[in-house]
Protein backbone atom coordinates (compact mmCIF):
# COMPACT_ATOMS: atom_id res chain seq x y z
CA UNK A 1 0.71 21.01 -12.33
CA UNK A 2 -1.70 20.29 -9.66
CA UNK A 3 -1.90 22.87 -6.62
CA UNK A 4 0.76 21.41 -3.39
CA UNK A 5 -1.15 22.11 -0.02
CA UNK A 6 1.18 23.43 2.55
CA UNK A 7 0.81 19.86 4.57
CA UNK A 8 2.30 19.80 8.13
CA UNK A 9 3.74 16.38 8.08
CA UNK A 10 7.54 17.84 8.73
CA UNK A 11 6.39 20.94 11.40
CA UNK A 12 7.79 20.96 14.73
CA UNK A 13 6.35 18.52 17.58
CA UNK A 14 3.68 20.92 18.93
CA UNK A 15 2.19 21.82 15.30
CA UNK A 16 -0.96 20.41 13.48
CA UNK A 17 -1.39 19.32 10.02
CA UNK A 18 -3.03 22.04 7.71
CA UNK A 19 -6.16 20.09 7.27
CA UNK A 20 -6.65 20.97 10.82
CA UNK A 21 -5.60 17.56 12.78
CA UNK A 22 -3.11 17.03 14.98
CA UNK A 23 0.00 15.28 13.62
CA UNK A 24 0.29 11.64 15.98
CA UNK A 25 4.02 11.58 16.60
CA UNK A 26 6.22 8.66 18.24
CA UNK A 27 3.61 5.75 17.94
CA UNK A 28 3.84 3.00 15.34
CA UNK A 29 -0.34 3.49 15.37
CA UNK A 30 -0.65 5.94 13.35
CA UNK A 31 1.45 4.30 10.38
CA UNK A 32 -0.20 1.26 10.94
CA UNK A 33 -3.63 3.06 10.10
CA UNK A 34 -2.00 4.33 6.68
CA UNK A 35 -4.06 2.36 3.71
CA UNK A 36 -0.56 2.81 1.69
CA UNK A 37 3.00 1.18 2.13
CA UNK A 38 5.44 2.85 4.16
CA UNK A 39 8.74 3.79 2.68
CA UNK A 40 12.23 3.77 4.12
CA UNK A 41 15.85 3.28 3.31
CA UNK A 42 16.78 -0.44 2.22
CA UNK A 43 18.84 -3.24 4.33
CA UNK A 44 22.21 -1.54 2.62
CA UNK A 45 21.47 1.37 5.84
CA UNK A 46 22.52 -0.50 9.22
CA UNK A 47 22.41 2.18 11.56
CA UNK A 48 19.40 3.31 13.90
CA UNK A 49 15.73 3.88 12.04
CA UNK A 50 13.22 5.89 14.34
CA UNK A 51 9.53 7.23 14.04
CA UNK A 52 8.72 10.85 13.01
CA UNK A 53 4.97 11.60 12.62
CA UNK A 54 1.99 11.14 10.54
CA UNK A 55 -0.03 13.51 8.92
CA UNK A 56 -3.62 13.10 8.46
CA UNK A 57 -6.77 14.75 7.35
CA UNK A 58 -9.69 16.29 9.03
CA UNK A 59 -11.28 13.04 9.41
CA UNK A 60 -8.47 11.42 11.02
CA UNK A 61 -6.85 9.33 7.69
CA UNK A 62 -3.57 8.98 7.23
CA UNK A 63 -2.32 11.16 4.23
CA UNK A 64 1.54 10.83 4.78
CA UNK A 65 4.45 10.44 7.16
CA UNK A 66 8.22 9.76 7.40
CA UNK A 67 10.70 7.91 8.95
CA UNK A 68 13.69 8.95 10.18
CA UNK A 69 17.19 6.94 9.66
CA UNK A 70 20.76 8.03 11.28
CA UNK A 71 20.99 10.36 14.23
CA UNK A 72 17.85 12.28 15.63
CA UNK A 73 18.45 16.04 14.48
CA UNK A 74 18.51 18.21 17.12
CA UNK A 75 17.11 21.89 16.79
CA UNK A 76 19.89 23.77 18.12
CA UNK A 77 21.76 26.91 16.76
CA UNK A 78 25.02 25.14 17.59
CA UNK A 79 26.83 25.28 14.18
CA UNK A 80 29.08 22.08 15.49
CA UNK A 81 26.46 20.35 16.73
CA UNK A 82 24.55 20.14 13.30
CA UNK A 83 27.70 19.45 11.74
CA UNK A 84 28.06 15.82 13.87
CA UNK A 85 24.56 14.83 12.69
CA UNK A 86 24.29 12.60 10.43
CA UNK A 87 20.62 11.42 9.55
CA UNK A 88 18.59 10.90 6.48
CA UNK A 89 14.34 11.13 6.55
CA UNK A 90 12.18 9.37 4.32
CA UNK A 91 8.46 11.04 3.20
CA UNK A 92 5.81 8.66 1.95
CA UNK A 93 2.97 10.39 0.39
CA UNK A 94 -0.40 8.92 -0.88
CA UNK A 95 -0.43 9.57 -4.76
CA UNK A 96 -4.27 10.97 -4.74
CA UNK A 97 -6.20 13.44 -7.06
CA UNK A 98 -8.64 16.42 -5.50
CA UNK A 99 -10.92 14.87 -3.41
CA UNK A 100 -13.37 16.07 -0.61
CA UNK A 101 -12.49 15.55 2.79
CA UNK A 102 -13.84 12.39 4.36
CA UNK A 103 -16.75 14.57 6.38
CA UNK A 104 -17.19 16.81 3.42
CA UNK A 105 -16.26 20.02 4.82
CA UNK A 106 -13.63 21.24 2.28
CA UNK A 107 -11.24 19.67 -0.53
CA UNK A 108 -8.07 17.98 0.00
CA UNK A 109 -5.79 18.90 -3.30
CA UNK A 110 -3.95 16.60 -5.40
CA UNK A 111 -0.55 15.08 -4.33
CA UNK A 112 1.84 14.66 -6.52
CA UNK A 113 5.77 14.61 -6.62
CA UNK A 114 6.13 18.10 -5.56
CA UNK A 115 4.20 17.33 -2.69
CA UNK A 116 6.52 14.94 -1.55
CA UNK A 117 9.45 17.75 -2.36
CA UNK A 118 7.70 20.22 -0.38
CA UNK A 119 7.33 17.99 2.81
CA UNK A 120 11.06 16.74 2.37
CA UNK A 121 12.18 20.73 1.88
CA UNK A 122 9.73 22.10 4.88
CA UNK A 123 11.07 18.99 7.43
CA UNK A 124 14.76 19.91 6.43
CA UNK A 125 13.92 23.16 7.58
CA UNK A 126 12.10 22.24 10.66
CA UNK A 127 15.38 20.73 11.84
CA UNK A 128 17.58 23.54 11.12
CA UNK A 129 19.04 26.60 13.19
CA UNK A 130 21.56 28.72 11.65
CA UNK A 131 24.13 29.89 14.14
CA UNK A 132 23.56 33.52 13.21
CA UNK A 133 19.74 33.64 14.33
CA UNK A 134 18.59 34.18 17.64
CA UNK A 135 15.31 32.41 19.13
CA UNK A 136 13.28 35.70 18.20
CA UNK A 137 14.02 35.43 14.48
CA UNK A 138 14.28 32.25 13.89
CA UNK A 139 10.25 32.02 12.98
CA UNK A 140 10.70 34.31 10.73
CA UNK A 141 13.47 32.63 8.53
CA UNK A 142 11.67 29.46 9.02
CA UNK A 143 8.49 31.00 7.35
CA UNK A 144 10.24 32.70 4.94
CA UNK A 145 12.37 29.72 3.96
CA UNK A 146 9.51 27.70 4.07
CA UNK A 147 7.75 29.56 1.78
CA UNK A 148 10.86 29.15 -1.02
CA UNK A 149 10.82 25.59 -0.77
CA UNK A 150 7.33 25.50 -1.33
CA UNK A 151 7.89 27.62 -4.60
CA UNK A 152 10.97 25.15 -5.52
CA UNK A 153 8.88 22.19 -5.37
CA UNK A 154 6.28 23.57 -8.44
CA UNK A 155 9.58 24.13 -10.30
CA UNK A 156 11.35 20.62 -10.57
CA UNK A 157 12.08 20.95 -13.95
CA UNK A 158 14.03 24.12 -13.06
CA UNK A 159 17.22 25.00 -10.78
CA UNK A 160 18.64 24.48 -8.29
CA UNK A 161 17.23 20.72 -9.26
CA UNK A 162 19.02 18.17 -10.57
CA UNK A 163 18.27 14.17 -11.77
CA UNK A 164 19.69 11.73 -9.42
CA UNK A 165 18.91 7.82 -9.92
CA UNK A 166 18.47 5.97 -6.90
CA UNK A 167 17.05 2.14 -6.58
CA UNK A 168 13.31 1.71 -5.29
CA UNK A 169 13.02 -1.73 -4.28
CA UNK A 170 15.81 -2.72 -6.38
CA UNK A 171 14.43 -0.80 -9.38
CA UNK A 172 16.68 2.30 -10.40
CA UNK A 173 14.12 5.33 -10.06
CA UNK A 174 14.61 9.40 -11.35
CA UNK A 175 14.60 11.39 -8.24
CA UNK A 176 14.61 15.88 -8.39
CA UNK A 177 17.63 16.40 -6.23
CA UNK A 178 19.39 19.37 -4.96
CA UNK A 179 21.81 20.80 -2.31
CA UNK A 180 21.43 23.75 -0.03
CA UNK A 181 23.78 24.83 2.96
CA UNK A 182 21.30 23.06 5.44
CA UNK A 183 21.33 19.74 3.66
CA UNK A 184 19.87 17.69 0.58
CA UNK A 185 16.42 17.11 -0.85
CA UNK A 186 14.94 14.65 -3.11
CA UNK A 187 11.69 13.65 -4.63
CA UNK A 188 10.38 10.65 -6.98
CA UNK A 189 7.22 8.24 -7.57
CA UNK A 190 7.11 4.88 -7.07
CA UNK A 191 4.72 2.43 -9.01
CA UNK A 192 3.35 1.79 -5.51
CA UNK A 193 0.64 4.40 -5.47
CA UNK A 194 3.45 6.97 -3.37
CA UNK A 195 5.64 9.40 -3.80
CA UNK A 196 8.73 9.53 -2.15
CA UNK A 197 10.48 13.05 -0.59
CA UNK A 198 13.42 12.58 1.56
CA UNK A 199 15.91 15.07 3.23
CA UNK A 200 19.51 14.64 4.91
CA UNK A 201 22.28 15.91 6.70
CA UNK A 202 25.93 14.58 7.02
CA UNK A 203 24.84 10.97 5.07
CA UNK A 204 25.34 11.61 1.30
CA UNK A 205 21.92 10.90 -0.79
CA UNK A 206 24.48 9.29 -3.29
CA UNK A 207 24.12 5.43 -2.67
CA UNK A 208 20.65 4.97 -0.93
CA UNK A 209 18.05 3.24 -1.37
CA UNK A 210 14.41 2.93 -0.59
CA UNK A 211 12.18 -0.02 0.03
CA UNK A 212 8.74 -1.00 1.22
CA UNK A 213 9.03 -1.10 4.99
CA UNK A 214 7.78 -4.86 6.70
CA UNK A 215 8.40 -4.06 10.09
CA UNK A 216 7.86 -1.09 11.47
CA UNK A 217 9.27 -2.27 14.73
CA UNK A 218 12.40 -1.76 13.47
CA UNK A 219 11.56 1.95 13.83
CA UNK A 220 9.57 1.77 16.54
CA UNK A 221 12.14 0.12 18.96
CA UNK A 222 14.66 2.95 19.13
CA UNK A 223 11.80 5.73 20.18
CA UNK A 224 11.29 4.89 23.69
């Protein structure tokens, strides 16, 4: 399987992407500049779709990005609070081999499905405080975590996964699922040229769909 880089396209607001750029957040822009089609969940969802971020290389292209569908998770280590939430994000990654950055200062490594489970595990995690950390530790678990969902996502084939079909644009589509006591992940390829990650709390990933997004200002209106 090809090497996952540990892309930042799910870190919190103030992060950067691993190839060293900042991540654009809350600006339709950024999407717009992606060479590949944006995917979110189909017209079945009727509730509130928002912007997350984009993550891009060293030379400023667009190399994935989600969108975020429900309620807007709040970080907080209020055990009730995460409980309300109900939201589900969807991860669009570039399918792309190893290639050299675009100023040819270093390699950018293949993405593949795992990819696109990584970035769904790591954003999961970026939105989750268990009750029983304080601010101090919670770093710590979140590298540590981090760092087994990376693991998880070279191991699709193995537990805690499972096969769930869901439709992509109307086609049903194999996705690696599986449950954790923060939420769900999932991860499949489309025959777009993208994978698809997505992650979720409080909606069940049983029943959704995904489709090519036309309007992104259906996302972009509810972000101020």
């Amino acid at each position: 399987m090809e090497t996952t880089s540990r892309l930042g396209a799910q870190d919190p607001p103030s992060s950067s992407t691993a190839e060293g750029a900042p991540a654009d957040r809350r600006t339709v822009d950024g999407y717009l500049r992606a060479p590949f089609p944006w995917y979110g969940l189909d017209e079945a969802f009727t509730g509130p779709r928002w912007l997350t971020q984009v993550g891009t290389a060293a030379d400023g292209s667009v190399q994935h990005g989600s969108l975020g569908h429900g309620d807007e998770p709040s970080i907080k280590s209020d055990a009730a609070v995460g409980e309300r939430e109900r939201f589900a994000v969807a991860v669009t990654v570039a399918s792309s081999p190893v290639r050299r950055t675009g100023d040819g200062t270093g390699v950018l490594d293949a993405t593949t499905v795992s990819s696109a489970a990584w970035l769904a595990g790591s954003g999961l995690l970026a939105c989750t405080w268990p009750a029983q950390l304080d601010h101090s530790r919670r770093d710590d678990w979140l590298d540590q975590q981090t760092e087994t969902a990376f693991e998880l996502a070279h191991d699709l084939a193995g537990a805690p996964w499972s096969e769930l079909s869901l439709p992509v644009d109307g086609v049903p589509v194999p996705f690696h699922y599986r449950e954790s006591e923060f939420g769900w992940v999932l991860a499949g390829s489309t025959g777009n040229g993208v994978h698809i990650g997505a992650y979720g709390r409080g909606m069940s990933a049983y029943g959704l769909g995904f489709s090519v997004v036309q309007d992104l200002g259906a996302y972009a209106q509810t972000t101020g």
